[in-house]
C-alpha atoms as a PDB file:
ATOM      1  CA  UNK A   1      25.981  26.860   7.989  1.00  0.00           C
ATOM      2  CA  UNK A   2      22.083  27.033   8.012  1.00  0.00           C
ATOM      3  CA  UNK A   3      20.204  24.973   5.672  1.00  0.00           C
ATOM      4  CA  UNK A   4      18.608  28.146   3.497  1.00  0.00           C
ATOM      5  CA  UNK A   5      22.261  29.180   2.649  1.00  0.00           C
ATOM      6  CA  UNK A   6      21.821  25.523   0.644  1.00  0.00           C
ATOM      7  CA  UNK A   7      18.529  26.675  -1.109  1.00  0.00           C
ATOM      8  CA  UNK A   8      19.463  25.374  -4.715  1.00  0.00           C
ATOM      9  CA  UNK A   9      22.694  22.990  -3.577  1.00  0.00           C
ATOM     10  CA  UNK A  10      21.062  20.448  -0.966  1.00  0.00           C
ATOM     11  CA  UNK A  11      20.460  17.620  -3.493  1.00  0.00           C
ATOM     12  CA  UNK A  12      23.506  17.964  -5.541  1.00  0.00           C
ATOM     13  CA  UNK A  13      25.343  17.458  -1.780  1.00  0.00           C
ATOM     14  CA  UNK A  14      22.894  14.379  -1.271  1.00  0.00           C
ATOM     15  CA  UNK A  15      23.758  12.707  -4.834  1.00  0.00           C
ATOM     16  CA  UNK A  16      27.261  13.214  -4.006  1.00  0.00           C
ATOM     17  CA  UNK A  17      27.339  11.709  -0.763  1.00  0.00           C
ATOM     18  CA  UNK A  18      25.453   8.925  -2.611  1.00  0.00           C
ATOM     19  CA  UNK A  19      27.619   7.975  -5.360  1.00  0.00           C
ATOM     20  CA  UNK A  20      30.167   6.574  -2.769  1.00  0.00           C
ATOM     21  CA  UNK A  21      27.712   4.183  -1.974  1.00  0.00           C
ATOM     22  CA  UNK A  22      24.241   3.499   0.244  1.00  0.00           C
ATOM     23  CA  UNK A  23      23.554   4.860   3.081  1.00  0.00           C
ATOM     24  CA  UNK A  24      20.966   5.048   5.757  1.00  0.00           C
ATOM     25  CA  UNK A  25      19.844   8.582   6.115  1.00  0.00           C
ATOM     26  CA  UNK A  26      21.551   9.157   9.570  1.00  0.00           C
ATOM     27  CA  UNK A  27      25.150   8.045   7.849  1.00  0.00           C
ATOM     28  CA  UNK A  28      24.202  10.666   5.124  1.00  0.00           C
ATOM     29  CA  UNK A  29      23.765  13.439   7.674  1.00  0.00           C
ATOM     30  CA  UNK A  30      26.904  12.262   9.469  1.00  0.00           C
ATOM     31  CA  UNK A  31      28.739  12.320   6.010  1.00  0.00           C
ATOM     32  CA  UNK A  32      27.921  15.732   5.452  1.00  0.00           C
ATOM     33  CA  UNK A  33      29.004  16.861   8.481  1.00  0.00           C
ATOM     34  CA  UNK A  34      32.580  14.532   7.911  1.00  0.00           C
ATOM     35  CA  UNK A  35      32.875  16.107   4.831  1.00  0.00           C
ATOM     36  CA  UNK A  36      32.506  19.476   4.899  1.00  0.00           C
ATOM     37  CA  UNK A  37      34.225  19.890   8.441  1.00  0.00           C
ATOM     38  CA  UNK A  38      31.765  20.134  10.417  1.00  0.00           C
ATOM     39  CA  UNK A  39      30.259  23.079   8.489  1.00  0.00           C
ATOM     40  CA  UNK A  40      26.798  21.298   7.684  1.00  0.00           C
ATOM     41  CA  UNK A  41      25.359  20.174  10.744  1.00  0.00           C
ATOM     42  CA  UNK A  42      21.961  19.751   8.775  1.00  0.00           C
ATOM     43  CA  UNK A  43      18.888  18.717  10.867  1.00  0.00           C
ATOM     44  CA  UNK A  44      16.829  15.512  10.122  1.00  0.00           C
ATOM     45  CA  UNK A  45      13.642  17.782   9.443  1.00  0.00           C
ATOM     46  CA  UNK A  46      15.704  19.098   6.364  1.00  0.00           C
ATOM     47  CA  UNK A  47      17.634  15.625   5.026  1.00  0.00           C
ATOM     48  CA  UNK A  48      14.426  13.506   5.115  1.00  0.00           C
ATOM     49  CA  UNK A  49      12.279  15.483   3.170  1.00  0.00           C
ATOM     50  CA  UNK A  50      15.060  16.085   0.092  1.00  0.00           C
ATOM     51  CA  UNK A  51      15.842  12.526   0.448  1.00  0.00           C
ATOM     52  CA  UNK A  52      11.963  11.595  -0.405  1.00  0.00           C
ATOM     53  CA  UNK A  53      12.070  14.962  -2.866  1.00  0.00           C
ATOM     54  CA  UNK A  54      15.064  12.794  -4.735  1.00  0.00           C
ATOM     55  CA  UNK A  55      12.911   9.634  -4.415  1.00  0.00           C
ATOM     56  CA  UNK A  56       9.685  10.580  -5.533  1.00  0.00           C
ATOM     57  CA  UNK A  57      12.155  12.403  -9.097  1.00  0.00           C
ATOM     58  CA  UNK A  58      13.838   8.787  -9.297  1.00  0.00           C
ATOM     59  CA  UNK A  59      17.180   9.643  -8.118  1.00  0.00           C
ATOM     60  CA  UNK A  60      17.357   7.467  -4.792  1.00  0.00           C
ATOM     61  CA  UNK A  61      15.905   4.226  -4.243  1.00  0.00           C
ATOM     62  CA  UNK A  62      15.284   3.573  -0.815  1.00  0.00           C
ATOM     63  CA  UNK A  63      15.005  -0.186   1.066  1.00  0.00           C
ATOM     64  CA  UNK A  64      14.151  -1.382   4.813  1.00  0.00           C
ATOM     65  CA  UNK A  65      16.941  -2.923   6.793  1.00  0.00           C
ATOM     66  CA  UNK A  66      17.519  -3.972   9.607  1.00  0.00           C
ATOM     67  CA  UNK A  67      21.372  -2.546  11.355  1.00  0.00           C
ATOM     68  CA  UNK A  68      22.182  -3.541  14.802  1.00  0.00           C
ATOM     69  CA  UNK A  69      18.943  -4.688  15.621  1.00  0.00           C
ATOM     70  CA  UNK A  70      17.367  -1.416  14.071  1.00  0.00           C
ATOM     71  CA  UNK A  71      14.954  -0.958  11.098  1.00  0.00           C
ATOM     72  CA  UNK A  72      16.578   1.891   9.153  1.00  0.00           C
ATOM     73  CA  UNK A  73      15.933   3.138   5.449  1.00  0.00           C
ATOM     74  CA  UNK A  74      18.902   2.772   3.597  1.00  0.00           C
ATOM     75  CA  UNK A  75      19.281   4.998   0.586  1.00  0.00           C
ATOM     76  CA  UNK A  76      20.853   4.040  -3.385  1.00  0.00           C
ATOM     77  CA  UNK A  77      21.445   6.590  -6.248  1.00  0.00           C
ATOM     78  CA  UNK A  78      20.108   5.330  -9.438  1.00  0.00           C
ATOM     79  CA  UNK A  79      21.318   5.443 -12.803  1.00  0.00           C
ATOM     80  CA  UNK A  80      18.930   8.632 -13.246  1.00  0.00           C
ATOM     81  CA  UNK A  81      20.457   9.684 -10.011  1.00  0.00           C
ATOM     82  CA  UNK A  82      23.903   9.437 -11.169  1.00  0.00           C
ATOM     83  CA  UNK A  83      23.449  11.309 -14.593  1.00  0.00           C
ATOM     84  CA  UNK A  84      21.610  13.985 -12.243  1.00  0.00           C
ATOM     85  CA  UNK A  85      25.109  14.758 -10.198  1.00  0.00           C
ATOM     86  CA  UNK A  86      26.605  14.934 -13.792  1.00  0.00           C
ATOM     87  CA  UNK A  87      24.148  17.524 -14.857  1.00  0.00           C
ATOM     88  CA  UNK A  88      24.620  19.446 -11.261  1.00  0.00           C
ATOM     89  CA  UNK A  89      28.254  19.217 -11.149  1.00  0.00           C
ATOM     90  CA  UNK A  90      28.408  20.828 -14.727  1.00  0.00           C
ATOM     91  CA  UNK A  91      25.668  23.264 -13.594  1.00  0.00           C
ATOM     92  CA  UNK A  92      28.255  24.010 -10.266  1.00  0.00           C
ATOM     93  CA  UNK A  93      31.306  24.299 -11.745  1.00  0.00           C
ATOM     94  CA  UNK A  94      29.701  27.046 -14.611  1.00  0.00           C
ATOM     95  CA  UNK A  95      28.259  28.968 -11.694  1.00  0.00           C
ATOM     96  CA  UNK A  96      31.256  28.954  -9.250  1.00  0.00           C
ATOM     97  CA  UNK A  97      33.114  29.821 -12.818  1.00  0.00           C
ATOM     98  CA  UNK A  98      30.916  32.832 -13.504  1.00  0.00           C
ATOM     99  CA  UNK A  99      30.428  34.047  -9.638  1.00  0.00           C
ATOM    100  CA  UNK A 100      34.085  33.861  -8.602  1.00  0.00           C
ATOM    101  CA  UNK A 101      34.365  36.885 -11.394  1.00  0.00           C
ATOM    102  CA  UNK A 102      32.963  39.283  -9.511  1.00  0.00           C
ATOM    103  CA  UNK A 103      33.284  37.829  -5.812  1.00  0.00           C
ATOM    104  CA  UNK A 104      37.280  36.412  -6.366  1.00  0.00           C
ATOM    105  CA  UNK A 105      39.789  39.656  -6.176  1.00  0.00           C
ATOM    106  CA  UNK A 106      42.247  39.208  -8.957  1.00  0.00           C
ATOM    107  CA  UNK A 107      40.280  37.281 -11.050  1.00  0.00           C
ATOM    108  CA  UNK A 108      38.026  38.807 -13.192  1.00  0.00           C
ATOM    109  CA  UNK A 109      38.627  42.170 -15.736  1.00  0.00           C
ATOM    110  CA  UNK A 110      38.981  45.498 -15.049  1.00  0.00           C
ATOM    111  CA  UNK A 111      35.619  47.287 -15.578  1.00  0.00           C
ATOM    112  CA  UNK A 112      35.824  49.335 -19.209  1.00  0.00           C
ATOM    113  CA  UNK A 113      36.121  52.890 -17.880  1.00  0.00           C
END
């Protein structure tokens, strides 16, 4: 799946992969992939710059550490961060809801004639 077919969704999937806990942004991308079956096999040149995107809107926090003998940036949602997912999960579920009428056979009501 290429990256534009996210346009709109890629920081929702970040927060989400988030609230499980912190991660350093080359777990993230390797969660994303785990996660969605292999289906988002986002480059770095597309995570980093959301990740700093959610930084910079104070949903992440980000710290140094060090991980086998490597400085890595390790990523945190905040409280902001976490009432964010809420708002996109909400905002997900209404659109899936109102899409799936029209693009889910069976599902929505017959056209008036």
């Amino acid at each position: 799946m290429k990256a534009q077919a996210l346009h709109g969704h890629l920081d929702a999937l970040l927060l989400a992969v988030l609230e499980g806990g912190a991660l350093h942004g080359y777990a993230i991308i390797e969660a994303l992939r785990a996660r969605s079956d292999g289906n988002l096999d986002l480059p770095t040149g597309t995570i980093y710059p959301a990740l700093r995107r959610l930084e910079r809107a104070g949903h992440v926090v980000s710290t140094w550490s060090t991980v086998n003998g490597r400085e890595r940036r390790t990523y945190q949602l905040t409280d902001a961060g976490h009432r964010a997912l809420a708002g996109e999960r909400a905002g997900w579920r209404e659109f899936s809801s109102t899409v799936g009428r029209f693009l889910d056979p069976g599902t929505s009501p017959a056209a008036p004639a």
